[in-house]
C-alpha atoms as a PDB file:
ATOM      1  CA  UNK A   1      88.299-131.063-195.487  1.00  0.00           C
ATOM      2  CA  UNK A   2      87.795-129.786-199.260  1.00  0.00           C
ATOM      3  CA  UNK A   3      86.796-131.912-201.825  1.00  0.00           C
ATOM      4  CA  UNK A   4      90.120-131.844-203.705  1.00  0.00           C
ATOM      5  CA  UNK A   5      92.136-133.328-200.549  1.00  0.00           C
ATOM      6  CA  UNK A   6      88.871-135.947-200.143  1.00  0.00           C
ATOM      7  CA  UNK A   7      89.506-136.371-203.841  1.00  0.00           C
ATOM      8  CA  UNK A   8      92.985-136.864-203.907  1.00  0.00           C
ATOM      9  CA  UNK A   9      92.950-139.160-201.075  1.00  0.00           C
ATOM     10  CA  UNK A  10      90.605-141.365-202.831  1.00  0.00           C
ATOM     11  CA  UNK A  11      92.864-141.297-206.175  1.00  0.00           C
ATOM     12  CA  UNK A  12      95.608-142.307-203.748  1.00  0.00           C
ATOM     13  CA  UNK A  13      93.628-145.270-202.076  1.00  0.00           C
ATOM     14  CA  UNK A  14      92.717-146.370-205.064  1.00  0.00           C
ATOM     15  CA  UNK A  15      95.738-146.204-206.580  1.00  0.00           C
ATOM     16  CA  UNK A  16      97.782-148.199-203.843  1.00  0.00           C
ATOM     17  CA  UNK A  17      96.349-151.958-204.508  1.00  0.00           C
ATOM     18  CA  UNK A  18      97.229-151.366-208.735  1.00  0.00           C
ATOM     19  CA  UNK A  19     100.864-150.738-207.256  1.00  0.00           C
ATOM     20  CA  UNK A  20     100.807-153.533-204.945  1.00  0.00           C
ATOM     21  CA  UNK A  21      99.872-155.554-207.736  1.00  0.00           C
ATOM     22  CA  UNK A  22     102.923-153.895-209.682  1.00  0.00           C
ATOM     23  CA  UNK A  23     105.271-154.807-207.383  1.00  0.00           C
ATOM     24  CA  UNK A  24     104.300-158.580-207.552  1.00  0.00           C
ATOM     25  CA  UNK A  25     101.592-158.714-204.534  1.00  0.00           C
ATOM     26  CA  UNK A  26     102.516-162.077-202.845  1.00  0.00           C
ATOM     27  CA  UNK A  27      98.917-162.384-202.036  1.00  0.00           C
ATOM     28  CA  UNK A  28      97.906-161.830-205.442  1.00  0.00           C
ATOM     29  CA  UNK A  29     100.457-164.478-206.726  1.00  0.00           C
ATOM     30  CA  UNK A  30      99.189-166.668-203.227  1.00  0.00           C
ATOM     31  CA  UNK A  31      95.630-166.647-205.144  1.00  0.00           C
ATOM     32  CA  UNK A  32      97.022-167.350-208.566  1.00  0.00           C
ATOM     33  CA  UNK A  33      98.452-170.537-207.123  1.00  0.00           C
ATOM     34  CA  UNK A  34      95.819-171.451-205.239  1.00  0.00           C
ATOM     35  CA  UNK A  35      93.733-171.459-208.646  1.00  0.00           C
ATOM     36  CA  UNK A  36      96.471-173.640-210.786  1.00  0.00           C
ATOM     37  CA  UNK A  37      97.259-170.608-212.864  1.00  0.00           C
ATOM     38  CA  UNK A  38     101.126-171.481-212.484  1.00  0.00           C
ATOM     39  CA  UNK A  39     100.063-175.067-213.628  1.00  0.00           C
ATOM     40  CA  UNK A  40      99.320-173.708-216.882  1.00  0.00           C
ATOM     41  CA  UNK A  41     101.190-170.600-217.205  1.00  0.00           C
ATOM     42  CA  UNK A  42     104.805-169.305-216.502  1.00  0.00           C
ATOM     43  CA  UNK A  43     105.860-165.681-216.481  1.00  0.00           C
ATOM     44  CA  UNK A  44     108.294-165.415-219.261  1.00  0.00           C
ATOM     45  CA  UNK A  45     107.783-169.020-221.165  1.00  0.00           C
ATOM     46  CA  UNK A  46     104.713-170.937-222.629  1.00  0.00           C
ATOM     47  CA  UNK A  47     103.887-174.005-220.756  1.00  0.00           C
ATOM     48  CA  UNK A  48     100.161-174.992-221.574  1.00  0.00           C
ATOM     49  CA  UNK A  49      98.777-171.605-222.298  1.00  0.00           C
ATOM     50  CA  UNK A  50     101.067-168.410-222.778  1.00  0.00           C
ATOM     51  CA  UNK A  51     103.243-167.190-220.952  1.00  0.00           C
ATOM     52  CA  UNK A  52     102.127-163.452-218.719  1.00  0.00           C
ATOM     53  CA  UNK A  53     104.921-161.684-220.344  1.00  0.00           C
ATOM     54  CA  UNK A  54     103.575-162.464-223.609  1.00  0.00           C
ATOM     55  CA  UNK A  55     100.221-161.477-222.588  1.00  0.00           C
ATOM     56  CA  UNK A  56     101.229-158.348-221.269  1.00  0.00           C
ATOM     57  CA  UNK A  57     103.363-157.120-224.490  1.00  0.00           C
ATOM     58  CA  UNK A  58      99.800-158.405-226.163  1.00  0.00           C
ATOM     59  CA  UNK A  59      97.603-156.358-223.719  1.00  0.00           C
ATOM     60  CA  UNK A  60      99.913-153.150-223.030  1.00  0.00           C
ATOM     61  CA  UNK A  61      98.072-150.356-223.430  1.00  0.00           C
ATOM     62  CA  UNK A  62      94.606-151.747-224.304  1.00  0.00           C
ATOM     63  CA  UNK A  63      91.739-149.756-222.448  1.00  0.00           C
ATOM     64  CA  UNK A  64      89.689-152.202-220.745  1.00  0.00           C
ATOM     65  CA  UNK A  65      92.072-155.309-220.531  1.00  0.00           C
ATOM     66  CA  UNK A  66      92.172-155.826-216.857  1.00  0.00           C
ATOM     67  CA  UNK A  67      88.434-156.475-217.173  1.00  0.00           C
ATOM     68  CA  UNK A  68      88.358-158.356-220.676  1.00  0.00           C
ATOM     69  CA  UNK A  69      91.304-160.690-219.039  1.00  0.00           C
ATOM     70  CA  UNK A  70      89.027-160.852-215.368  1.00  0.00           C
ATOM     71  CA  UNK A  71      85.900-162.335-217.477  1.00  0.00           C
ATOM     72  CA  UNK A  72      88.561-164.904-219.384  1.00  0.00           C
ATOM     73  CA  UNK A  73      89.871-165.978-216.319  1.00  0.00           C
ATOM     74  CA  UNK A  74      86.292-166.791-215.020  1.00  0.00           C
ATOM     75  CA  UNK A  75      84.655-168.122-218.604  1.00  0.00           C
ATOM     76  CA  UNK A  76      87.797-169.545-219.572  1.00  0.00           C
ATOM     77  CA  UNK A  77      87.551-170.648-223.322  1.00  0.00           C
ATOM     78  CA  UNK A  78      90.239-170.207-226.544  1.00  0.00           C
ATOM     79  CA  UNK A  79      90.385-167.726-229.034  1.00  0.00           C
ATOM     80  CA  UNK A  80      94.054-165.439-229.625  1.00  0.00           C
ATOM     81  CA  UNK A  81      96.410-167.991-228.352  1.00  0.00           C
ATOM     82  CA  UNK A  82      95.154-170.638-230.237  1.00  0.00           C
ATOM     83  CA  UNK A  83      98.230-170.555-232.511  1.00  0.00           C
ATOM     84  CA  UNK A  84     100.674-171.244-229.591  1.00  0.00           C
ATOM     85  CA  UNK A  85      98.549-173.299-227.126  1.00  0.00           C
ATOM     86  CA  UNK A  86      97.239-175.641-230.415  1.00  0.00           C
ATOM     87  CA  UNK A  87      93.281-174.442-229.091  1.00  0.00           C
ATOM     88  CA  UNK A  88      94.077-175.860-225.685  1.00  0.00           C
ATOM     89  CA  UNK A  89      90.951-174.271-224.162  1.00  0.00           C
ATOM     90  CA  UNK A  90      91.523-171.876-220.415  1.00  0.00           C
ATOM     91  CA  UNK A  91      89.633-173.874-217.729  1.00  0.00           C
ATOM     92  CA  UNK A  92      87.226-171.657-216.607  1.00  0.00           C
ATOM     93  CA  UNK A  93      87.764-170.679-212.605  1.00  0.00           C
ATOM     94  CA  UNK A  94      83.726-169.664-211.863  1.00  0.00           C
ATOM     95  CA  UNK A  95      84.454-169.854-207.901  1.00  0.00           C
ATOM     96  CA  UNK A  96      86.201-166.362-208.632  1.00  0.00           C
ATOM     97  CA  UNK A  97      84.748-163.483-208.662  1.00  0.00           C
ATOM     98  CA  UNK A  98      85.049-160.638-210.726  1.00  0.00           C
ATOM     99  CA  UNK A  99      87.173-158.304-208.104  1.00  0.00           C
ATOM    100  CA  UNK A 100      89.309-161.656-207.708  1.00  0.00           C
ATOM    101  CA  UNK A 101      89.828-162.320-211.412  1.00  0.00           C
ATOM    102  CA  UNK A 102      90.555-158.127-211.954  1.00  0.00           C
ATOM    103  CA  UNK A 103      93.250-158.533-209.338  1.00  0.00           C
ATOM    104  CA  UNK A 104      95.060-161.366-210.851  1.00  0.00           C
ATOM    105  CA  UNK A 105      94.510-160.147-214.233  1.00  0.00           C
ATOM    106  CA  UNK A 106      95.970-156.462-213.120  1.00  0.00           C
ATOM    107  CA  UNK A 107      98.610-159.001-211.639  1.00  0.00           C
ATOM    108  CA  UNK A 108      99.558-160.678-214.984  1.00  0.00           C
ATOM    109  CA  UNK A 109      99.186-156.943-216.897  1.00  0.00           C
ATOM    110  CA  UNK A 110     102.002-155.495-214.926  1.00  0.00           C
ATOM    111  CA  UNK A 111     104.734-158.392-215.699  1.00  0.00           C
ATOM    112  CA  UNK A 112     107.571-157.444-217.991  1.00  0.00           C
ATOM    113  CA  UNK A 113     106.018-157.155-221.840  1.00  0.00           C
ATOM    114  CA  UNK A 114     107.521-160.411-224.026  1.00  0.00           C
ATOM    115  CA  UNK A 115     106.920-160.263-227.479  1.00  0.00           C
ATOM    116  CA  UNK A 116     105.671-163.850-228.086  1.00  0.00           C
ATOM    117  CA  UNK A 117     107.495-165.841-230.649  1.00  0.00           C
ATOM    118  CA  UNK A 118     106.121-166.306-234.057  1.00  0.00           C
ATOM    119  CA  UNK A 119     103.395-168.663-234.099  1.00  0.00           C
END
């Protein structure tokens, strides 16, 4: 086999669990329930913390967010929402690991983009 079909056939295997995740990956949204995100957050309206459209629109295009949004998830803490949630700190979900927390955070990235009202 040449190395451009081995190469393109990892791009593609790679590629198909980011579309899963696009398409709303039950088992994805299984975890995220599991781990009380939905407790907290709703996809297109603020509850306790924001909602994943706004952080989306927030995120959209940012190199790196899937993993800046995996460590959140884990650490938890406050900082850019603070405005909306009032400094309601993220629990922190440490039983997760990072591949978890990337998945779910890939998961939230690929809702529809809300701008979030002003603060």
């Amino acid at each position: 086999m040449s190395s451009v079909v081995r190469r393109l056939g990892l791009a593609l295997a790679l590629a198909a669990p980011v579309a899963a995740f696009a398409a709303g990956s039950p088992q994805v949204k299984q975890a995220m329930t599991s781990a009380g995100c939905f407790a907290c957050h709703a996809v297109a309206n603020k509850i306790v913390g924001p909602a994943y459209g706004w952080v989306a629109y927030h995120y959209r295009g940012k190199p790196g967010a899937a993993v800046y949004l995996a460590h959140k998830i884990i650490s938890g803490g406050t900082g850019y929402w603070n405005p909306w949630t009032g400094g309601v700190p993220m629990v922190p979900h440490p039983t997760l690991s990072l591949a978890q927390a990337e998945q779910m955070a890939n998961w939230v990235l690929a809702q529809k983009p809300i701008a979030p009202p002003k603060p």
